[in-house]
Protein backbone atom coordinates (compact mmCIF):
# COMPACT_ATOMS: atom_id res chain seq x y z
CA UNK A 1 48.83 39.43 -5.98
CA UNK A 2 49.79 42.88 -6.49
CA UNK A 3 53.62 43.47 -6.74
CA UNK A 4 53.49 47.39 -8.67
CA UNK A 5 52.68 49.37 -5.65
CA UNK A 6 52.82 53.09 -6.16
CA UNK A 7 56.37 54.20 -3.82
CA UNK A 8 55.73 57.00 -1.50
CA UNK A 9 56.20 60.61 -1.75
CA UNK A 10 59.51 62.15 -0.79
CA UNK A 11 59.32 63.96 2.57
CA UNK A 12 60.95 66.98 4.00
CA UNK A 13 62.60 64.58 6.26
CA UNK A 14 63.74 63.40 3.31
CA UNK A 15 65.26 66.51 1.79
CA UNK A 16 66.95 67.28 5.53
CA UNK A 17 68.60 63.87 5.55
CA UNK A 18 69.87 64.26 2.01
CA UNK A 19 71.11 67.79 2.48
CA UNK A 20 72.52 67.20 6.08
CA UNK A 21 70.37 69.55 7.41
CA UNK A 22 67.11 69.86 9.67
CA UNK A 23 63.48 70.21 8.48
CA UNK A 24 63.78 73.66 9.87
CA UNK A 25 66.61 74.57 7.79
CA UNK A 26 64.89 72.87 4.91
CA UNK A 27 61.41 74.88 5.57
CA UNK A 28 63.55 77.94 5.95
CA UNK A 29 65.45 77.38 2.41
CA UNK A 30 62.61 76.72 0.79
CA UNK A 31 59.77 79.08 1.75
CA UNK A 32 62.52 81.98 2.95
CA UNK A 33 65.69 81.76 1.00
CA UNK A 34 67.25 84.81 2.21
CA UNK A 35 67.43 83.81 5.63
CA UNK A 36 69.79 80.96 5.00
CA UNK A 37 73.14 81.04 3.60
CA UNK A 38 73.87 80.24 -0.68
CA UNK A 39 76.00 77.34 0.17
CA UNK A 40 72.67 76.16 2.30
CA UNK A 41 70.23 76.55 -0.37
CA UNK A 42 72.57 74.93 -2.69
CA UNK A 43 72.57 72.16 -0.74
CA UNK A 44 68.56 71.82 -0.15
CA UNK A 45 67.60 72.65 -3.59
CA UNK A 46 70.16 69.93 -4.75
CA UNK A 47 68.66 67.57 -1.96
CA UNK A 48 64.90 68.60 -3.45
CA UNK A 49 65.98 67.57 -7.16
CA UNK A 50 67.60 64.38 -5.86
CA UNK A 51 64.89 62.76 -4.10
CA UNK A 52 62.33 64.64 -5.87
CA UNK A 53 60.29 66.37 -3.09
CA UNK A 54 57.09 68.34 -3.66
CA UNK A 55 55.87 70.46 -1.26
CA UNK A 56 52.55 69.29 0.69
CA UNK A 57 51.03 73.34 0.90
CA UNK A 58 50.87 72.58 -2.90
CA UNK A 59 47.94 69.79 -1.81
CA UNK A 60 49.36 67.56 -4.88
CA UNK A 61 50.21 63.90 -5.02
CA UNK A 62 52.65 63.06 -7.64
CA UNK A 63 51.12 63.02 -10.57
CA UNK A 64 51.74 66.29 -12.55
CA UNK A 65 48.57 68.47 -12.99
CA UNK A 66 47.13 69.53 -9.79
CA UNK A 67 48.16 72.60 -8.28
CA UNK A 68 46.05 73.91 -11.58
CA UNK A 69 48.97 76.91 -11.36
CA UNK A 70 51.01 78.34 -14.54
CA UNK A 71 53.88 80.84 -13.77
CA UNK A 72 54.26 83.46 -16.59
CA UNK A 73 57.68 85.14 -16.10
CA UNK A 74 57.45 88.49 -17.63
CA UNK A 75 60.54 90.66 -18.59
CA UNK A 76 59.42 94.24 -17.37
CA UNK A 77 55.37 94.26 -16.36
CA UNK A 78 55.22 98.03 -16.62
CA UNK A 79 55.81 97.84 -20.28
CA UNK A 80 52.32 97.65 -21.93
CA UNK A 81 53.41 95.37 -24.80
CA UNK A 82 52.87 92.34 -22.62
CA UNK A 83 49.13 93.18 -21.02
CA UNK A 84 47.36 91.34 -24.52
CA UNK A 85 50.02 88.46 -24.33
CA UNK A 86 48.78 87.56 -20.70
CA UNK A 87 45.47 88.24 -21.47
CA UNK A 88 45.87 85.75 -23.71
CA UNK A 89 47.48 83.17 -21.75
CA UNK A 90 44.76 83.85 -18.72
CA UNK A 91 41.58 83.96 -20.86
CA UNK A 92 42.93 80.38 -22.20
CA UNK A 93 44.23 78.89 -18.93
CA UNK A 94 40.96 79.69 -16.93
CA UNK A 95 39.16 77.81 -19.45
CA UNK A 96 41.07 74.70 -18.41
CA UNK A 97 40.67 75.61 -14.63
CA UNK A 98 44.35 77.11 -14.26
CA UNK A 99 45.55 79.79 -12.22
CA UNK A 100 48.19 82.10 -13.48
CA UNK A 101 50.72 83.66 -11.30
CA UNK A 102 53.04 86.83 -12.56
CA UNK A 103 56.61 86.79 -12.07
CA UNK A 104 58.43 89.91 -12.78
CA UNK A 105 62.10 89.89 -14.48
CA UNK A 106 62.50 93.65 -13.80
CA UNK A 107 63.64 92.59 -10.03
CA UNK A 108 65.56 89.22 -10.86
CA UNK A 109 68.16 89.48 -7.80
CA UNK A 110 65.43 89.23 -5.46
CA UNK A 111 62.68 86.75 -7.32
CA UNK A 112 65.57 84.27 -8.85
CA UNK A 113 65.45 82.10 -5.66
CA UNK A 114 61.64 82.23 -5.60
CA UNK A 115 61.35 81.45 -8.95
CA UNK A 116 63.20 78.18 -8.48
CA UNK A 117 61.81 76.98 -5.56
CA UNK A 118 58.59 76.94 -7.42
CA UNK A 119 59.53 74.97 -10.32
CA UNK A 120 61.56 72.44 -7.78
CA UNK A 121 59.39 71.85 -5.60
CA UNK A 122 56.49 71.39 -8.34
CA UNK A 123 54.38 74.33 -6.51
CA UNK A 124 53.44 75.02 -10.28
CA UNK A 125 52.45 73.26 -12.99
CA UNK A 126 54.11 75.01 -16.11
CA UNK A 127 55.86 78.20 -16.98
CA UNK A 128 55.35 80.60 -19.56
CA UNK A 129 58.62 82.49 -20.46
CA UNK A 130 57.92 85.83 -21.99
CA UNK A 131 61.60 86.60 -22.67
CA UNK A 132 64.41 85.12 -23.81
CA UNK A 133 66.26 83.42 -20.28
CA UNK A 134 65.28 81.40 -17.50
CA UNK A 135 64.80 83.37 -14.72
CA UNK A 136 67.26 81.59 -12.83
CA UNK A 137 70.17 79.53 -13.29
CA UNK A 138 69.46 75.75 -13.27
CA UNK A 139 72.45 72.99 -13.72
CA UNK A 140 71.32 70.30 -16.92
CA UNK A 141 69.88 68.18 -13.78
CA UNK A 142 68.21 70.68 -12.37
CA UNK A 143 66.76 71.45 -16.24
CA UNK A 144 65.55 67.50 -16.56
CA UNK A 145 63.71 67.67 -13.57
CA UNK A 146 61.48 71.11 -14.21
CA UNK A 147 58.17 70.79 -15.28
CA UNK A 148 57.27 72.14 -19.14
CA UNK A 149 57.87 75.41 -20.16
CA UNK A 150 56.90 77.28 -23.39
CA UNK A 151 58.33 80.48 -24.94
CA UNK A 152 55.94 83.32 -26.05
CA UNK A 153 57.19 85.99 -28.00
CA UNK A 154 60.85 85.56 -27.89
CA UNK A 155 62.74 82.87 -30.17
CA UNK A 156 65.81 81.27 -28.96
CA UNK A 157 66.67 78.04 -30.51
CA UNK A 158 69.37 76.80 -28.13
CA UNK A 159 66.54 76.68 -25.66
CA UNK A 160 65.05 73.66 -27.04
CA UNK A 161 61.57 75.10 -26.24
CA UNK A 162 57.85 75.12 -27.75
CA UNK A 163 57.75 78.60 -28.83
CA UNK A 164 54.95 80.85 -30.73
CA UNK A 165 56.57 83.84 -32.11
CA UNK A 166 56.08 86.24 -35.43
CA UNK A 167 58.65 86.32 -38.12
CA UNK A 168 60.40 89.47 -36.72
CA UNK A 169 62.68 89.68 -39.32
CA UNK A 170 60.03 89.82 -42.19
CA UNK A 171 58.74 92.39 -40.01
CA UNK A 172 60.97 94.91 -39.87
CA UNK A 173 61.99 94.42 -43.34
CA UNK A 174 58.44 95.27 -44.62
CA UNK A 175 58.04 98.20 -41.95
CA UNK A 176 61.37 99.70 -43.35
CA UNK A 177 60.67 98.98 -46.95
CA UNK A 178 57.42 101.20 -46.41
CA UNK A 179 59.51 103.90 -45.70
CA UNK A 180 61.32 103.49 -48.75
CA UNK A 181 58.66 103.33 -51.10
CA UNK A 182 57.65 106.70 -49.49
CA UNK A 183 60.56 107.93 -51.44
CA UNK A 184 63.25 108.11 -47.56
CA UNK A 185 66.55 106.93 -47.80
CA UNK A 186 68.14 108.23 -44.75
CA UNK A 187 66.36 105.92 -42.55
CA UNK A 188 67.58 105.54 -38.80
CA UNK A 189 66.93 103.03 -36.37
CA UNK A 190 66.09 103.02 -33.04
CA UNK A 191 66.84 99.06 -31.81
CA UNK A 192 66.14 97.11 -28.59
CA UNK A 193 68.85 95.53 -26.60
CA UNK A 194 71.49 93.99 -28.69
CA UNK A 195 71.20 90.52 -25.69
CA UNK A 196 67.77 90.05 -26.75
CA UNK A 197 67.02 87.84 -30.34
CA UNK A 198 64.01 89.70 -31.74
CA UNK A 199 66.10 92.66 -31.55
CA UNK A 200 68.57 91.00 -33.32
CA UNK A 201 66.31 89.45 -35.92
CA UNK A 202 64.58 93.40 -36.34
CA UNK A 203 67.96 95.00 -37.12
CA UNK A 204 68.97 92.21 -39.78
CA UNK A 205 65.29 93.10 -41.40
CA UNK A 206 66.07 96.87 -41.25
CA UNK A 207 69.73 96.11 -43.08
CA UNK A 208 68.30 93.81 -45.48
CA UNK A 209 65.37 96.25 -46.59
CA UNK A 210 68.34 99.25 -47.01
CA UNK A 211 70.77 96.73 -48.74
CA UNK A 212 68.45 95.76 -51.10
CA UNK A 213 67.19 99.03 -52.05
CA UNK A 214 70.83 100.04 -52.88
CA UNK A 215 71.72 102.08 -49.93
CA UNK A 216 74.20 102.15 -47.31
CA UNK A 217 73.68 101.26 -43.84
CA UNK A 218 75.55 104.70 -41.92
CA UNK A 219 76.44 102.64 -38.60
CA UNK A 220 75.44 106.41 -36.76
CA UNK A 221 72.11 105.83 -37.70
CA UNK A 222 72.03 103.19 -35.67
CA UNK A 223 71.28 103.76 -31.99
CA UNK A 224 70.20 101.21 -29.27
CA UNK A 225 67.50 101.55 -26.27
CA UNK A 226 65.93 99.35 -23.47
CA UNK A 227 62.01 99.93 -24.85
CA UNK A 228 61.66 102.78 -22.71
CA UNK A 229 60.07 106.07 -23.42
CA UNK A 230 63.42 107.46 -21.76
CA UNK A 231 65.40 105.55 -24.24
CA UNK A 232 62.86 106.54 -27.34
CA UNK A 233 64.07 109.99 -26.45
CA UNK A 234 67.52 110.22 -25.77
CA UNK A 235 68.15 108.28 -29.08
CA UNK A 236 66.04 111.04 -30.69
CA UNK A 237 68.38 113.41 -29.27
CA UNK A 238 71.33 112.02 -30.44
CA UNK A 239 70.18 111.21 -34.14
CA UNK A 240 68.88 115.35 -34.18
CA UNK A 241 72.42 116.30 -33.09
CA UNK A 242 73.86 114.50 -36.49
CA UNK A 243 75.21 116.24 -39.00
CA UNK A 244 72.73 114.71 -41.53
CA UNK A 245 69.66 113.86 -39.36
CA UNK A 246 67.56 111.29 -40.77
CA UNK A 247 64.32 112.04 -42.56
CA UNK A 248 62.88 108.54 -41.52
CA UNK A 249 62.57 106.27 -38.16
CA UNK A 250 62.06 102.61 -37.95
CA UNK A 251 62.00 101.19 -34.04
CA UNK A 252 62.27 98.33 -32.36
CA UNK A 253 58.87 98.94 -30.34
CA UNK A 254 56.07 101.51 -29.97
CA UNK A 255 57.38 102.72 -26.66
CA UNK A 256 60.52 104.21 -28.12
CA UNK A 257 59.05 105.44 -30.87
CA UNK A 258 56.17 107.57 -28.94
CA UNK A 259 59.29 109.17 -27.20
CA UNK A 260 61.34 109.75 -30.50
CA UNK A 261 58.21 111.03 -31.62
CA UNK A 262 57.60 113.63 -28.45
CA UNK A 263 61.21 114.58 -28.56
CA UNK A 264 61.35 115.60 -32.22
CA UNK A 265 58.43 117.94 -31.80
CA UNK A 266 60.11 119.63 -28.88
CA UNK A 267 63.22 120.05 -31.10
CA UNK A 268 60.57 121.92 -33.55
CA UNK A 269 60.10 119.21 -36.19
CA UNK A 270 56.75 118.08 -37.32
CA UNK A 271 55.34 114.35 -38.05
CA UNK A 272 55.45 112.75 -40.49
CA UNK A 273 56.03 116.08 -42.44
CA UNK A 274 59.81 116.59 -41.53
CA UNK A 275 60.15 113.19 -40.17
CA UNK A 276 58.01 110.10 -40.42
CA UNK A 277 58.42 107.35 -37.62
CA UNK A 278 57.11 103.68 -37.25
CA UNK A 279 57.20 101.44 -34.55
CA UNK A 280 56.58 98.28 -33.61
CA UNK A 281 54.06 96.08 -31.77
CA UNK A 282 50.80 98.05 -32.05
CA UNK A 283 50.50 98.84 -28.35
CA UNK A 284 46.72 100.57 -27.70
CA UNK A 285 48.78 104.06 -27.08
CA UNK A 286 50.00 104.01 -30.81
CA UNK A 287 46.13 104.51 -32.48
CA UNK A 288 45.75 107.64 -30.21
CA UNK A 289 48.73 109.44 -30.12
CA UNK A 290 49.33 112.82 -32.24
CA UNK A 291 50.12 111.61 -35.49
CA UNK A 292 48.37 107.70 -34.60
CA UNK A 293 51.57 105.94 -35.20
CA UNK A 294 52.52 103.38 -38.13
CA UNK A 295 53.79 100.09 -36.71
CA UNK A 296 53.83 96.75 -36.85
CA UNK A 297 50.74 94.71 -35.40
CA UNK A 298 51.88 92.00 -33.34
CA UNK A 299 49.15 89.34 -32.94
CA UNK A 300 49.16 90.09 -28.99
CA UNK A 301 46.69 88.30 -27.61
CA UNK A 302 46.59 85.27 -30.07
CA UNK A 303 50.81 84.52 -29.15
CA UNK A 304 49.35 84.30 -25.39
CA UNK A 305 46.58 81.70 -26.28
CA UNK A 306 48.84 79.32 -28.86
CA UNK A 307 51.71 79.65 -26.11
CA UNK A 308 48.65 78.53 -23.23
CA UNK A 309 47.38 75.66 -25.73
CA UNK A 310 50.41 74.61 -26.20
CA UNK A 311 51.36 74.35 -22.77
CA UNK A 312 48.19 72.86 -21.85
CA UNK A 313 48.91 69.79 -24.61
CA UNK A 314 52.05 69.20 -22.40
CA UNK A 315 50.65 68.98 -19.46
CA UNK A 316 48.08 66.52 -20.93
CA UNK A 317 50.91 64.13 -21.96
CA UNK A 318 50.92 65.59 -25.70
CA UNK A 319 54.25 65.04 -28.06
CA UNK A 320 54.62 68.87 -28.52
CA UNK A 321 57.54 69.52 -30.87
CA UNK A 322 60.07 71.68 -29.45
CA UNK A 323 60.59 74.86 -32.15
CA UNK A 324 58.44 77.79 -33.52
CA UNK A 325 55.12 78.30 -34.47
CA UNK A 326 55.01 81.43 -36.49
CA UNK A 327 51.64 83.99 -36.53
CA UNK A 328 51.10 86.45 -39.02
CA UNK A 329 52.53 90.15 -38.15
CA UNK A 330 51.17 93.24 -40.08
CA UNK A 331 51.97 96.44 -40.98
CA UNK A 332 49.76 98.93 -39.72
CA UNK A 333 49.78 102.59 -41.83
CA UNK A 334 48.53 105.18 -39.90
CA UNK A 335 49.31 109.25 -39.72
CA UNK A 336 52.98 109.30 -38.34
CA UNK A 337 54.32 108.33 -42.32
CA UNK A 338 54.02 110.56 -45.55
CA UNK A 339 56.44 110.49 -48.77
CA UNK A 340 59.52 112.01 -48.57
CA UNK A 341 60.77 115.55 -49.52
CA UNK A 342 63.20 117.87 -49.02
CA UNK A 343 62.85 119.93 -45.75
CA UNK A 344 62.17 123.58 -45.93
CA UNK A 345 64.96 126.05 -45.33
């Protein structure tokens, strides 16, 4: 006689009767956040974790696996660094028969709620985080009970997560060091947002490569940005306005350095004859630019496949070690570099 019967799904009923609430209210939280109050949500999404609901539009049962639906949470999707790295995780995931939906971090406030109704209500299968932070801000039960996740790009240990990265530190160190062999030694930087660990990780690598060539790190030469063209610019501006502008530019992404780059011609300079610049991520703008710029080559589209295959072995019941897997990064020399020499007066 069988004794091990399979216990039946959770129900919105369910949910309402845990939270206090009626299936209408539930619905409502769930599918239209905004219309209900926080202290409502709270109270359904806590309802959701505790008796583990999954929504029936997802046409699932409750074994993990068959909405065939991966969420890739993207930090800004206008920024053209992250087009290969989805390509990647697409090309991979339709392979396997998965869908992959876009979530945008650039508008947070409003998608936070969305976000997390997704991953509670198992409308998805897996998430691919292409930043550094959840999306939304989940209590350690709330954690337990999401399905996996796998960081692309980003490295943040205290996350606990898979995560397929390059050695960004190496990476800058090597980019700088090429403009030291060219004979520079007042090398700026242009970094990313001190919040965010590959920027972190690329400053430490341009410090390293000065420190080591015997040279002093001037704390002016150091100006910060938020990968924008905008921010490539207005850095540009305030290095030029230095007593002692640098001869040399190392930055934190190709972006910033196109509009360094654009702003130092308009203030008369010429590259890489009066200034030589590199970037970094290899972005399809920096081969055609005027100088093609010199930059790191980030492995683009192979950090979305690993990050998709390894996402994939989780979802197949896999042991997938939580940690880094590191892919080769290299330093592309193109037109916007030459040796140093002394400026013409």
């Amino acid at each position: 006689m069988e004794q091990n019967q399979q216990p039946s799904a959770a129900t919105m009923k369910d949910v309402a009767e845990k939270a206090g609430v009626s299936t209408a209210t539930v619905s409502r939280a769930l599918m239209n956040p905004e219309k209900v109050s926080a202290a409502t949500r709270q109270k359904v999404e806590q309802a959701v974790t505790a008796v583990g609901y999954a929504a029936h539009g997802a046409t699932r049962n409750t074994r993990r696996g068959e909405t065939q639906t991966i969420l890739v949470i993207v930090p800004d999707i206008c920024d053209p660094f992250f087009s290969e790295i989805i390509r990647g995780v697409e090309v991979t995931a339709a392979q396997e028969g998965y869908l992959v939906l876009i979530g945008d971090c650039a508008h947070q406030n409003q998608q936070e709620k969305t976000f997390m109704n997704l991953m509670l209500t198992r409308q998805i299968d897996g998430m691919v985080l292409l930043g550094s932070q959840l999306p939304f801000e989940a209590s350690l039960d709330e954690q337990r009970n999401l399905p996996p996740m796998v960081m692309a790009n980003e490295f943040a240990p205290e996350m606990s997560l898979p995560t397929v990265h390059i050695d960004n530190l190496t990476a800058a160190f090597n980019a700088v060091n090429h403009l030291l062999q060219l004979g520079h030694k007042q090398i700026a930087c242009i970094a990313g947002p001190e919040t965010m660990p590959l920027c972190q990780y690329r400053l430490q690598g341009y410090v390293q490569a000065m420190r080591r060539s015997g040279l002093t790190v001037d704390p002016t030469y150091i100006v910060r940005g938020d990968f924008t063209f905008e921010a490539g610019v207005a850095a540009m501006k305030q290095l030029l306005a230095l007593a002692q502008p640098p001869q040399a530019l190392f930055c934190h992404s190709d972006i910033m350095a196109l509009g360094a780059i654009n702003q130092a011609k308009r203030m008369g300079l010429r590259v890489p004859e009066d200034l030589s610049v590199v970037g970094f991520d290899d972005i399809e703008l920096a081969r055609y630019c005027e100088p093609p710029l010199t930059t790191v080559t980030q492995p683009r589209y192979q950090i979305g496949r690993e990050a998709m295959l390894l996402l994939l072995d989780e979802l197949q019941g896999k042991r997938v070690n939580n940690g880094s897997r590191l892919l080769e990064a290299e330093l592309a020399v193109r037109g916007s570099t030459a040796p140093g020499k002394k400026r013409e007066k």
